[in-house]
N, C-alpha and C. Protein backbone atom coordinates (compact mmCIF):
# COMPACT_ATOMS: atom_id res chain seq x y z
N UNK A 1 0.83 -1.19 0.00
CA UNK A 1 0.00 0.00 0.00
C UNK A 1 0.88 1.26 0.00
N UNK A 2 1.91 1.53 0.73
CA UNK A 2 2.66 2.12 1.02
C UNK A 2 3.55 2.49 -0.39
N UNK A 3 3.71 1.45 -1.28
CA UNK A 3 4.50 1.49 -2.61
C UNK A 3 3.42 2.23 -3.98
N UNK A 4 2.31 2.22 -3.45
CA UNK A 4 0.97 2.51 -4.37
C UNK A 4 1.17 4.07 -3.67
N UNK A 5 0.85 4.47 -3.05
CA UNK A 5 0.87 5.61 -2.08
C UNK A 5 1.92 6.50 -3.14
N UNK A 6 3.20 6.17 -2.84
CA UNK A 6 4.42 6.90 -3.25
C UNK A 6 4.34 7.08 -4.83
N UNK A 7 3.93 5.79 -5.50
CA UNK A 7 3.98 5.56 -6.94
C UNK A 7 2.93 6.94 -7.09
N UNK A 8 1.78 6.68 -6.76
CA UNK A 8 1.00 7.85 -7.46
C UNK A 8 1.47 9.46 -6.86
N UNK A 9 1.88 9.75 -5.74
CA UNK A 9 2.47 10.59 -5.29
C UNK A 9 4.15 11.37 -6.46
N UNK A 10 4.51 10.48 -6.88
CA UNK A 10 5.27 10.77 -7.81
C UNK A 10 5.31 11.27 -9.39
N UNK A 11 4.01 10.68 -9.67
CA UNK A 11 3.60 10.53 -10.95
C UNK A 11 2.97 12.11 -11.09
N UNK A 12 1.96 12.52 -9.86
CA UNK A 12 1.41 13.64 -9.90
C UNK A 12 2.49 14.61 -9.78
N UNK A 13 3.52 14.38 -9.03
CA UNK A 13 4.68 15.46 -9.15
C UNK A 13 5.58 15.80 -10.26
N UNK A 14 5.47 14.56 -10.86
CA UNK A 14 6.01 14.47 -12.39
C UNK A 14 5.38 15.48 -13.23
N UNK A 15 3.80 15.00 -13.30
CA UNK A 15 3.24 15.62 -14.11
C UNK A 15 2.57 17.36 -13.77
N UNK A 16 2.86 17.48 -12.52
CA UNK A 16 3.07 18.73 -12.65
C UNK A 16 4.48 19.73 -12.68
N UNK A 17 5.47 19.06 -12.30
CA UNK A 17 6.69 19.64 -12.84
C UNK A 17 6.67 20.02 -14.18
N UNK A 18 6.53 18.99 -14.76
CA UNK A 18 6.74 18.54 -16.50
C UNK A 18 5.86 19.41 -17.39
N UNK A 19 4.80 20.31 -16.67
CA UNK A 19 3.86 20.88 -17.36
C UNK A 19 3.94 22.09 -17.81
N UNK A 20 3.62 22.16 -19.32
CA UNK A 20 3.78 23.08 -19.43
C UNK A 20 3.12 23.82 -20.60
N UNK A 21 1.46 23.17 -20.08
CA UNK A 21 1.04 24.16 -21.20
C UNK A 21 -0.26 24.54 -20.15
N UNK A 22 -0.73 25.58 -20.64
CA UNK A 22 -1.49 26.91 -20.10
C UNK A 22 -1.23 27.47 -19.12
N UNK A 23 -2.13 28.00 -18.47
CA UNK A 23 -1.92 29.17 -17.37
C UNK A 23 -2.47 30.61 -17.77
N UNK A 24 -2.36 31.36 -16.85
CA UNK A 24 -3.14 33.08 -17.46
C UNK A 24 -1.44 33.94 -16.58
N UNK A 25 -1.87 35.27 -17.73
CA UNK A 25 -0.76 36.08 -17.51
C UNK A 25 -1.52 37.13 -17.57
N UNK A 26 -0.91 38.40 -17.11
CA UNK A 26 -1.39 39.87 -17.54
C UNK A 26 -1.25 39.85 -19.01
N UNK A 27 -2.78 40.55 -19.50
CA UNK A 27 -2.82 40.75 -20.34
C UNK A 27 -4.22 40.05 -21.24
N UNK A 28 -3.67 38.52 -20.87
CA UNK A 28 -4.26 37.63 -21.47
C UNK A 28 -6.00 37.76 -21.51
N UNK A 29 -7.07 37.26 -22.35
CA UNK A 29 -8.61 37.81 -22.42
C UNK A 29 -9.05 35.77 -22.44
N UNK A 30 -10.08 35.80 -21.60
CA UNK A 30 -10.95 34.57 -22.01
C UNK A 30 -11.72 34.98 -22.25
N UNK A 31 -12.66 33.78 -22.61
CA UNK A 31 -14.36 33.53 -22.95
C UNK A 31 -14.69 32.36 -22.03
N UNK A 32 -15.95 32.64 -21.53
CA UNK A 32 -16.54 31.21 -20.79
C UNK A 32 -18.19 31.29 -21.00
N UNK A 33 -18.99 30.79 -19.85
CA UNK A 33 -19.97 31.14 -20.30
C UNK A 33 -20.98 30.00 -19.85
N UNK A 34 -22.18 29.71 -19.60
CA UNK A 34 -23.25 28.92 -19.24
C UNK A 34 -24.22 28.76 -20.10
N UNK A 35 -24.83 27.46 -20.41
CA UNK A 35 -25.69 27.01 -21.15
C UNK A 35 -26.89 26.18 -20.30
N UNK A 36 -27.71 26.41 -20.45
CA UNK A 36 -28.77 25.48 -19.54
C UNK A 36 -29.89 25.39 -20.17
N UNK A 37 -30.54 23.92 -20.38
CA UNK A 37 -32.02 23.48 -20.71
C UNK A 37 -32.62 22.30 -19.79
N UNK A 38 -33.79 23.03 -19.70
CA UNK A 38 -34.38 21.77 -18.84
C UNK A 38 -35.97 21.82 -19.65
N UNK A 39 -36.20 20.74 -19.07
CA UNK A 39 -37.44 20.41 -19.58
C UNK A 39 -38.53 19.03 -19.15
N UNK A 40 -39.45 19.74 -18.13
CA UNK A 40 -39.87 18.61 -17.25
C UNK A 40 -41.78 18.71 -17.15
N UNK A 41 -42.23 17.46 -17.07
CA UNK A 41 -43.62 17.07 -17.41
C UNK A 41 -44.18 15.78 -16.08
N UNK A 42 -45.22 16.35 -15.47
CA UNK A 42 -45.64 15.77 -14.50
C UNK A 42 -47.27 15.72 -14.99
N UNK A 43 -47.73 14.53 -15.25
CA UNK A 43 -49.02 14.83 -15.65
C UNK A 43 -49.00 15.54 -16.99
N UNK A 44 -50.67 16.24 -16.82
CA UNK A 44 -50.70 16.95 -18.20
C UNK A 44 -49.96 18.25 -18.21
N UNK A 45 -49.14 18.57 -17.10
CA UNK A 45 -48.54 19.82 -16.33
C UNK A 45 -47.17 19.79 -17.17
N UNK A 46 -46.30 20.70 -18.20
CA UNK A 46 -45.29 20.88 -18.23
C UNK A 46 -44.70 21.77 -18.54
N UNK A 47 -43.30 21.81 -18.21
CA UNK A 47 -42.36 22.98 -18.32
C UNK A 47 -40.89 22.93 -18.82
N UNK A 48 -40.55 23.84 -19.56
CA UNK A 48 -39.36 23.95 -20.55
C UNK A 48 -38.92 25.34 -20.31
N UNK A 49 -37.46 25.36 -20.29
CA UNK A 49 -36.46 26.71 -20.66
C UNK A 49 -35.30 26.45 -20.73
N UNK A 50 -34.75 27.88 -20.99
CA UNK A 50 -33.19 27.73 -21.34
C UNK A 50 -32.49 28.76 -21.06
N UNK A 51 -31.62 29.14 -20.64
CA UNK A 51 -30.78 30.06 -20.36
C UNK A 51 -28.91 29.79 -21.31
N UNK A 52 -28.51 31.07 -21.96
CA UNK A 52 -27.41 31.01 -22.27
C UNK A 52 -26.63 32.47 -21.50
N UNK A 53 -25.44 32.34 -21.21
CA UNK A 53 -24.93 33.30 -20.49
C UNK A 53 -23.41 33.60 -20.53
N UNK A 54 -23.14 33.93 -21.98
CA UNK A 54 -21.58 34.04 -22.20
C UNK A 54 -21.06 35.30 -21.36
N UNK A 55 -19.66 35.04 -21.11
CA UNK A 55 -18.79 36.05 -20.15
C UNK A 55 -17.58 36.10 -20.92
N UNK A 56 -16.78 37.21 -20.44
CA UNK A 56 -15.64 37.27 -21.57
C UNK A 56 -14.65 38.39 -19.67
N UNK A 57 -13.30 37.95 -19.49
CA UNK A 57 -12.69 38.11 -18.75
C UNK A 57 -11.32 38.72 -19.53
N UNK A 58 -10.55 39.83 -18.47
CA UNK A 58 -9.24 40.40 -18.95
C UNK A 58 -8.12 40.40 -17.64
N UNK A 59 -7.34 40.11 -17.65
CA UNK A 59 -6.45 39.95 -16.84
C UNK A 59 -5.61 41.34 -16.72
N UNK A 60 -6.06 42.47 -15.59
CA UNK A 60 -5.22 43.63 -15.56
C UNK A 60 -4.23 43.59 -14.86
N UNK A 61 -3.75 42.39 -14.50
CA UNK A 61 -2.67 42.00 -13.63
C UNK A 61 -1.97 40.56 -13.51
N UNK A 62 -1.30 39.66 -13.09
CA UNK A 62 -1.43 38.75 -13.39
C UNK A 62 -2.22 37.84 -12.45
N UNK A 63 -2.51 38.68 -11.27
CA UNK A 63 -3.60 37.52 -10.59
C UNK A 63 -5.01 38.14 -10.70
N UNK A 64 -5.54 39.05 -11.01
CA UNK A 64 -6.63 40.12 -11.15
C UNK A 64 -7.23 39.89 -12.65
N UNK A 65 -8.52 39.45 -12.64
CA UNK A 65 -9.16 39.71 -13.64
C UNK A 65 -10.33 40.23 -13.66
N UNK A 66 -11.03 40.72 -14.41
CA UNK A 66 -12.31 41.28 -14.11
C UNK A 66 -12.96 41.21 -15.94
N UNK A 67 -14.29 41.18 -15.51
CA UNK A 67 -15.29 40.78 -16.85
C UNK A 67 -16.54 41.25 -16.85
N UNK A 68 -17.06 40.86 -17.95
CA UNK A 68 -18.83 41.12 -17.94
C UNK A 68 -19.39 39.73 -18.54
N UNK A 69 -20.93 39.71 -18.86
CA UNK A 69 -21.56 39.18 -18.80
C UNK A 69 -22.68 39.41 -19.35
N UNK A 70 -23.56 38.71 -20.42
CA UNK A 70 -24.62 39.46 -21.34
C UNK A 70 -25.23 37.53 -20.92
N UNK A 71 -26.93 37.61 -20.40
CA UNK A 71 -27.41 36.00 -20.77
C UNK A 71 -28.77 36.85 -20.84
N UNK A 72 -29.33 35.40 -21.32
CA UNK A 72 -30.73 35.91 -22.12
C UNK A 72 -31.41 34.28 -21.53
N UNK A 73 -32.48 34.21 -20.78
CA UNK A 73 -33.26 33.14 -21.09
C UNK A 73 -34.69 33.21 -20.76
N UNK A 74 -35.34 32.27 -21.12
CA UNK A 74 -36.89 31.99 -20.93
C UNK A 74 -37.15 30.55 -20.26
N UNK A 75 -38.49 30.44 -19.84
CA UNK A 75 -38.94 29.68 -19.02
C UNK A 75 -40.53 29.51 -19.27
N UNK A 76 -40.85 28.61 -19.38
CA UNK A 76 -42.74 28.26 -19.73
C UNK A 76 -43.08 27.57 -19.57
N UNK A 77 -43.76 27.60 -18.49
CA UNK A 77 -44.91 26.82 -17.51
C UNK A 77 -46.27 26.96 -17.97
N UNK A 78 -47.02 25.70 -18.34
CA UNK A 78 -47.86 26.10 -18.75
C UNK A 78 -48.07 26.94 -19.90
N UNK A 79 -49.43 28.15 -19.92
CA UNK A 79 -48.93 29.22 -20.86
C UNK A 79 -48.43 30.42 -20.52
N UNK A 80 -48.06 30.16 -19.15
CA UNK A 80 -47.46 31.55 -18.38
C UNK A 80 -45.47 31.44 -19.01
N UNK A 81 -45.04 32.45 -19.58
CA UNK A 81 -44.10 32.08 -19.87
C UNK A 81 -42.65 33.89 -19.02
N UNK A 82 -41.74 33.65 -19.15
CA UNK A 82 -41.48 34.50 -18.59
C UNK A 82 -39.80 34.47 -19.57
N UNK A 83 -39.15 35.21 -19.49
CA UNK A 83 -38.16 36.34 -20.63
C UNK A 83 -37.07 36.84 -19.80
N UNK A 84 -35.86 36.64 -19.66
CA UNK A 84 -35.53 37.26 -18.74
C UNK A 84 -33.70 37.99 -19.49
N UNK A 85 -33.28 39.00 -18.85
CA UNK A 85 -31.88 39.32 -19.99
C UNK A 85 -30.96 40.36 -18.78
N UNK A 86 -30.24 38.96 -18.78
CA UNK A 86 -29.19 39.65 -17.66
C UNK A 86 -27.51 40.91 -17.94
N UNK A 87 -27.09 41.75 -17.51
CA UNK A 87 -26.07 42.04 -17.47
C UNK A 87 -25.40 41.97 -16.57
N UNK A 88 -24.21 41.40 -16.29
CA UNK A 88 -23.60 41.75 -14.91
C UNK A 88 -21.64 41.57 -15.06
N UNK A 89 -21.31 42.22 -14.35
CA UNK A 89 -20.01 42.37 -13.95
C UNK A 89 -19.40 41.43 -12.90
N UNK A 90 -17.80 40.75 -12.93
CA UNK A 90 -17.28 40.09 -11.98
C UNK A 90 -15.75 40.34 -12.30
N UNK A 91 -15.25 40.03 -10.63
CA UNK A 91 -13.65 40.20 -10.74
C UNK A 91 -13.66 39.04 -10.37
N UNK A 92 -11.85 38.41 -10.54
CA UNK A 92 -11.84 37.28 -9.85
C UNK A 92 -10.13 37.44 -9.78
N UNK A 93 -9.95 36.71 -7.97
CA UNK A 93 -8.31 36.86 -8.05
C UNK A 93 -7.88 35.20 -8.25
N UNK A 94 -6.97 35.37 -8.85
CA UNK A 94 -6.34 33.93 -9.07
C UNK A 94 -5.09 33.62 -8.12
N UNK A 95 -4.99 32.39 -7.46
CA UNK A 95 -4.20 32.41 -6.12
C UNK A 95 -2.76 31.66 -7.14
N UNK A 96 -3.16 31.44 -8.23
CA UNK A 96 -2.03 30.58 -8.89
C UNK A 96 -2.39 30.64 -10.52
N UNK A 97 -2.14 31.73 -10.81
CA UNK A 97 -2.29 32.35 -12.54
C UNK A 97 -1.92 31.66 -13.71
N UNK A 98 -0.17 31.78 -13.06
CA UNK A 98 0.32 30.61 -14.06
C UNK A 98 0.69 29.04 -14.33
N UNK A 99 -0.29 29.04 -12.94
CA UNK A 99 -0.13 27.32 -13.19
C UNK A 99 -0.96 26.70 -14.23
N UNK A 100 -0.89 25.15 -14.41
CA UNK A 100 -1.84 24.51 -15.47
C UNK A 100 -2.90 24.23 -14.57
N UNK A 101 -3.26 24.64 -13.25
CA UNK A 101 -4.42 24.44 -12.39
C UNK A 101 -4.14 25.70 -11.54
N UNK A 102 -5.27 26.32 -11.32
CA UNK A 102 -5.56 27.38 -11.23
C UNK A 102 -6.83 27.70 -10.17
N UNK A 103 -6.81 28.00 -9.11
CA UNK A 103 -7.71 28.74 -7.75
C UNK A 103 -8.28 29.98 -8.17
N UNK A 104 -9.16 30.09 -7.64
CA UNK A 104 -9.76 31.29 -8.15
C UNK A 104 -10.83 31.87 -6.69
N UNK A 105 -10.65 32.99 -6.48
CA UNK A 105 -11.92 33.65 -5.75
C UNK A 105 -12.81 34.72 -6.75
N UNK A 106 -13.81 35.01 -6.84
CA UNK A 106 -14.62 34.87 -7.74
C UNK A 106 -15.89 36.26 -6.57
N UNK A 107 -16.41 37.46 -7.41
CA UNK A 107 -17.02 37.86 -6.90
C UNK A 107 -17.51 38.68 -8.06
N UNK A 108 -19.56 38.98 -8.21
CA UNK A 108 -19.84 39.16 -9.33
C UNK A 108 -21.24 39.78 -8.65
N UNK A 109 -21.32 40.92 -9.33
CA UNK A 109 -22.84 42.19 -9.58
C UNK A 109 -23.46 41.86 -10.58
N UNK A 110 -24.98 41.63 -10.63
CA UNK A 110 -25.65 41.09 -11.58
C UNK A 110 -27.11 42.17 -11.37
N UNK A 111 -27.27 42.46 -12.92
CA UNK A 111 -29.22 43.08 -13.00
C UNK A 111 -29.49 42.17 -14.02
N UNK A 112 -30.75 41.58 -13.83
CA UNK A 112 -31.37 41.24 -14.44
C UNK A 112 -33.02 41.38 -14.57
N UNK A 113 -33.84 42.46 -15.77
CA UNK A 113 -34.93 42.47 -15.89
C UNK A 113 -35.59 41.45 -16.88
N UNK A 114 -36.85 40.80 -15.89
CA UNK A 114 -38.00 39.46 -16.00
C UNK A 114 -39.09 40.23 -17.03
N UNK A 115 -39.66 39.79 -17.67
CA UNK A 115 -40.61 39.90 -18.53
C UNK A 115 -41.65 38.44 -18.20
N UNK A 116 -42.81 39.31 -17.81
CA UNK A 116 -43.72 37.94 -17.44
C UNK A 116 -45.01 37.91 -18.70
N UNK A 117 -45.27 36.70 -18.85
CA UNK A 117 -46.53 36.94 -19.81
C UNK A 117 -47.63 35.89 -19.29
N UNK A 118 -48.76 35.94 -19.43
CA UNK A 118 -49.23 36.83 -19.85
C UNK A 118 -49.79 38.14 -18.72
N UNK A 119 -49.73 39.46 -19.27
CA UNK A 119 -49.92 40.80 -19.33
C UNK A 119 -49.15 41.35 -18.81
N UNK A 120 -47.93 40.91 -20.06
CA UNK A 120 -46.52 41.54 -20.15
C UNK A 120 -46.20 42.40 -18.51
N UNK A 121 -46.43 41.78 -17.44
CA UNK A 121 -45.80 42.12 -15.81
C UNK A 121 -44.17 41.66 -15.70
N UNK A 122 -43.72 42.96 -15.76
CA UNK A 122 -42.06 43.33 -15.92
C UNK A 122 -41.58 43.43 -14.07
N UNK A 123 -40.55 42.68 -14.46
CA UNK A 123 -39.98 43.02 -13.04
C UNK A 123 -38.88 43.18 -12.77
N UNK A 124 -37.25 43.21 -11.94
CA UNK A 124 -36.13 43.72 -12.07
C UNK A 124 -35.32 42.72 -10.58
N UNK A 125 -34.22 42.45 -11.01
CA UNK A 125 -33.70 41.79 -9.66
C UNK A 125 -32.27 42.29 -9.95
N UNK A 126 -31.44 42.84 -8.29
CA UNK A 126 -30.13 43.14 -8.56
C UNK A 126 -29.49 41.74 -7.55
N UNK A 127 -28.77 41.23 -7.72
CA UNK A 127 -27.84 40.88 -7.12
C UNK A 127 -26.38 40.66 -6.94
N UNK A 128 -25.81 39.88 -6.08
CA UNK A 128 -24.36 39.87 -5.81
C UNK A 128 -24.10 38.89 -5.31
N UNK A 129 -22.80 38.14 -5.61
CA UNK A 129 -22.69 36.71 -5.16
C UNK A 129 -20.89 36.46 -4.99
N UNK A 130 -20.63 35.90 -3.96
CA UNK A 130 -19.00 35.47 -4.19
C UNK A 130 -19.03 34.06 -4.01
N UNK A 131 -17.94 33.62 -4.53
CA UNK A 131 -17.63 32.11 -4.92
C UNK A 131 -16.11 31.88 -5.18
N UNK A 132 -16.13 30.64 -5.13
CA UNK A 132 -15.13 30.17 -5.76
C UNK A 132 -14.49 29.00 -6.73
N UNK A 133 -13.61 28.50 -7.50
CA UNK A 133 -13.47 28.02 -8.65
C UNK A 133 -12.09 27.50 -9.31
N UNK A 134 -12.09 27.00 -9.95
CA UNK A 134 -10.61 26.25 -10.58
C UNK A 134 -10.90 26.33 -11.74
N UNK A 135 -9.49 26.04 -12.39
CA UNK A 135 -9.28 25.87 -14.31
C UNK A 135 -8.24 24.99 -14.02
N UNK A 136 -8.90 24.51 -14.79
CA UNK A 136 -7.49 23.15 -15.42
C UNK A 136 -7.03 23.17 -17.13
N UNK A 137 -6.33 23.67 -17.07
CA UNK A 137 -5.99 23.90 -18.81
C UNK A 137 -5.29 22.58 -19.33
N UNK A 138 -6.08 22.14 -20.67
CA UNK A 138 -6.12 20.75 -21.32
C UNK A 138 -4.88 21.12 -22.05
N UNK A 139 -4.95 22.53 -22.93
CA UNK A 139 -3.50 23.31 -23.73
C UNK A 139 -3.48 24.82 -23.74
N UNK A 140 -2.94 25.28 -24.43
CA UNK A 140 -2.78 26.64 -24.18
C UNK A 140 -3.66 27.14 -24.74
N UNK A 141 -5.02 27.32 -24.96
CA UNK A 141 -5.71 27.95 -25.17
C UNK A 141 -7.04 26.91 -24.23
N UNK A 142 -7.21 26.24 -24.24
CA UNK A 142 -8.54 25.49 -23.65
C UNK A 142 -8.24 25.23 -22.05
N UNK A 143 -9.30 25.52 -20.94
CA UNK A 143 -9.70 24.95 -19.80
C UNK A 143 -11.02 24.50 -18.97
N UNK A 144 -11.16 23.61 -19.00
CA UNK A 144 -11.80 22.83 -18.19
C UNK A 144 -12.52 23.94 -17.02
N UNK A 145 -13.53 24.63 -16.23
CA UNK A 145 -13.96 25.56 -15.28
C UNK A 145 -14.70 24.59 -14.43
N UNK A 146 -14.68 24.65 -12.83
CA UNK A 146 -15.58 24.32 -12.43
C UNK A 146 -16.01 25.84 -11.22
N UNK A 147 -17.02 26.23 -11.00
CA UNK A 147 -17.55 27.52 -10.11
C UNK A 147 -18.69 26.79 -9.13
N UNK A 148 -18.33 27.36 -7.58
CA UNK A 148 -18.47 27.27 -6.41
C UNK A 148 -19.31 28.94 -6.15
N UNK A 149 -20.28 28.97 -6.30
CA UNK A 149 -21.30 30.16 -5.88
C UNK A 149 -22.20 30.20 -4.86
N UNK A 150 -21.18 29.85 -3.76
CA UNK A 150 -21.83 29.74 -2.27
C UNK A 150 -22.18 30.88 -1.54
N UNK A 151 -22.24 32.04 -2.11
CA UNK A 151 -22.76 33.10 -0.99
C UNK A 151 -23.48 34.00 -2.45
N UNK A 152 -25.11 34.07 -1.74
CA UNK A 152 -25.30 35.21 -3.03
C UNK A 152 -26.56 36.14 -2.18
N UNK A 153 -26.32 37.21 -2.84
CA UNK A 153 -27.72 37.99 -2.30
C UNK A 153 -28.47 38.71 -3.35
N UNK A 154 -29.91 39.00 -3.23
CA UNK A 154 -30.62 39.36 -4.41
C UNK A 154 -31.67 40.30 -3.92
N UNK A 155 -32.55 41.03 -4.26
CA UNK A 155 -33.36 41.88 -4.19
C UNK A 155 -34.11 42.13 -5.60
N UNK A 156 -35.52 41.58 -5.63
CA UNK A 156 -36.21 41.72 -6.78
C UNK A 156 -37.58 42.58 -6.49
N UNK A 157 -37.81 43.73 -7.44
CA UNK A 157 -38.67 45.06 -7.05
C UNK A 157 -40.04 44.17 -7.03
N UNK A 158 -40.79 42.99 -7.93
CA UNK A 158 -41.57 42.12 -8.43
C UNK A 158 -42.71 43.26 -8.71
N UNK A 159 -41.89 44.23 -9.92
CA UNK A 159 -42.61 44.97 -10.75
C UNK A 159 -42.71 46.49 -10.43
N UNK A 160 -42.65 46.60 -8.87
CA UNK A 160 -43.04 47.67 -8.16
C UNK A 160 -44.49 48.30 -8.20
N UNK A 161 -44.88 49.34 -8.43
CA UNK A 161 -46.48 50.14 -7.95
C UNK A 161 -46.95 49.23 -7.08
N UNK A 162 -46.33 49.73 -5.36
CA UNK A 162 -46.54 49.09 -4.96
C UNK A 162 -46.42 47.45 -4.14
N UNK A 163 -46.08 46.56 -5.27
CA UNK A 163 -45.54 45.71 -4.63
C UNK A 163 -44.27 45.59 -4.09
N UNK A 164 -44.58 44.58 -3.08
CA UNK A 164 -43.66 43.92 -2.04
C UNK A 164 -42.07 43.54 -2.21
N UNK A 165 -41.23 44.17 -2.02
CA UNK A 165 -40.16 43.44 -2.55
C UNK A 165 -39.59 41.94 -2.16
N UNK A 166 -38.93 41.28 -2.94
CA UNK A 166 -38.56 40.23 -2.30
C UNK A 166 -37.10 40.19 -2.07
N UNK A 167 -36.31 39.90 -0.75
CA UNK A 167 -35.25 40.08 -0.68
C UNK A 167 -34.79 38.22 -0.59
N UNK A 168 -33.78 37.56 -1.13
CA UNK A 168 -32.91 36.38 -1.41
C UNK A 168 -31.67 36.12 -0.53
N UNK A 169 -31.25 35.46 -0.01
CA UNK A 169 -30.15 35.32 0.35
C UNK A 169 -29.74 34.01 0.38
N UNK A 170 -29.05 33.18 0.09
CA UNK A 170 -28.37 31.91 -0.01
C UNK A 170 -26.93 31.26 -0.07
N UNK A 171 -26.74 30.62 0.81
CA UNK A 171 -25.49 29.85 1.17
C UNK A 171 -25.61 28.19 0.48
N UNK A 172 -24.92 28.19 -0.47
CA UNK A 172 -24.71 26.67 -1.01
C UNK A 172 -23.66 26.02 -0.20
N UNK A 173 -23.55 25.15 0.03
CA UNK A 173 -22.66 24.05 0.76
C UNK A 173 -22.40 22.81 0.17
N UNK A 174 -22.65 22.01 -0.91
CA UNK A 174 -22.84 20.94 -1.55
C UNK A 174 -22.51 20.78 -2.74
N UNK A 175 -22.16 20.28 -3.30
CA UNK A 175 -21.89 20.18 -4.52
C UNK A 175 -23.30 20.12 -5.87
N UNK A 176 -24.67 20.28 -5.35
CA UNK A 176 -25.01 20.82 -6.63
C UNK A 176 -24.97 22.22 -7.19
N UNK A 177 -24.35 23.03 -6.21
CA UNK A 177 -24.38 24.16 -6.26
C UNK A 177 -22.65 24.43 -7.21
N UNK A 178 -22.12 23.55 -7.79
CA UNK A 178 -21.15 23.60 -8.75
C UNK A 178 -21.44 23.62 -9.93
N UNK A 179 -20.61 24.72 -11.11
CA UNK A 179 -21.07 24.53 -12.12
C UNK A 179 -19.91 24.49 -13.11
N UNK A 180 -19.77 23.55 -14.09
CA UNK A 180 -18.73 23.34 -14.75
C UNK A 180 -19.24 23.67 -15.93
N UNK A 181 -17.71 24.47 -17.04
CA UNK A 181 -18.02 25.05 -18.27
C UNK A 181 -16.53 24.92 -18.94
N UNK A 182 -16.66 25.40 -19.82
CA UNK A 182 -14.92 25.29 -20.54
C UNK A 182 -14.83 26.78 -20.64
N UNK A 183 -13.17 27.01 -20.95
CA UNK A 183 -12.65 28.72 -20.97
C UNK A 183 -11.75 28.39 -22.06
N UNK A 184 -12.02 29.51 -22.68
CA UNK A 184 -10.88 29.61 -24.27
C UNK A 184 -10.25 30.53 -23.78
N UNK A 185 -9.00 30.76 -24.03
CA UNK A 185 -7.90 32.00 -23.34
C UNK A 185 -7.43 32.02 -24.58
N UNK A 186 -7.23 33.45 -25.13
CA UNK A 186 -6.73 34.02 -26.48
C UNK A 186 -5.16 33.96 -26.27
């Protein structure tokens, strides 16, 4: 056991000595980004949507990056369907830039205004969330992302004249609250 132990203990040291492709530097720009469809039917009851949510990141330093964020999705239940189109901003510091594996702390401002139908009832949510995350770069341009978005807070007007606001707050702890994507680095 002890010879298994060392053997793989070595191999990983190998192969990270030996490595030597990717990493982020000052300067350098990615792309990443989220894709999501679901689509679920209980009875004569069902529901479908999708969300896409590309991000594009710049490195003003070599552990400092900061980005934006443009997603667009819908959701329809029934014939109630709802529209939604986010913008938001995030920095993130990297604890290890130029390695081929890569730490990340991760903190991000988000608006996003809801479009409800039917009788087009518009509504607005700001929030803010920190997390955290890794890259594993396959080569010098491609990595592997996984994101840890365990602390977030939100505030949605739910249209206003009047109504109630709803305030959000949530702590993930578990792993469905991970979300894995790939990063192209120019």
């Amino acid at each position: 056991m002890k010879k298994i132990i060392l053997a793989a203990i070595a191999v990983l040291g190998f192969t990270f000595a030996n490595a030597q492709t990717g990493g982020f530097a000052k300067g350098d720009t990615f792309i990443s980004g989220a894709l999501n469809v679901s689509s679920e039917k209980t009875g004569d009851a069902k529901s479908s949507g999708f969300t896409i949510e590309p991000k594009v990141g710049y490195f003003v330093t070599e552990n400092i990056a900061i980005g934006a964020k443009l997603g667009f999705g819908s959701d329809k239940v029934g014939d109630d369907k709802t529209n939604s189109f986010t913008a938001g901003a995030f920095g993130r510091y990297y604890f290890t830039p130029a390695s081929q594996f890569s730490i990340y702390g991760q903190a991000g401002l988000d608006f996003t205004n809801y479009k409800h139908k039917p009788g087009d009832f518009k509504s607005n949510e700001i929030g803010a969330n920190l997390g955290l995350g890794l890259s594993y770069f396959l080569s010098n341009h491609f990595a592997i992302e996984a994101t840890w978005l365990g602390l977030g807070y939100s505030v949605n007007n739910n249209g206003g004249h009047g109504a109630e606001k709803t305030n959000s707050f949530g702590f993930g702890t578990d792993l469905r609250d991970v979300s894995f994507g790939v990063v192209y680095k120019f």
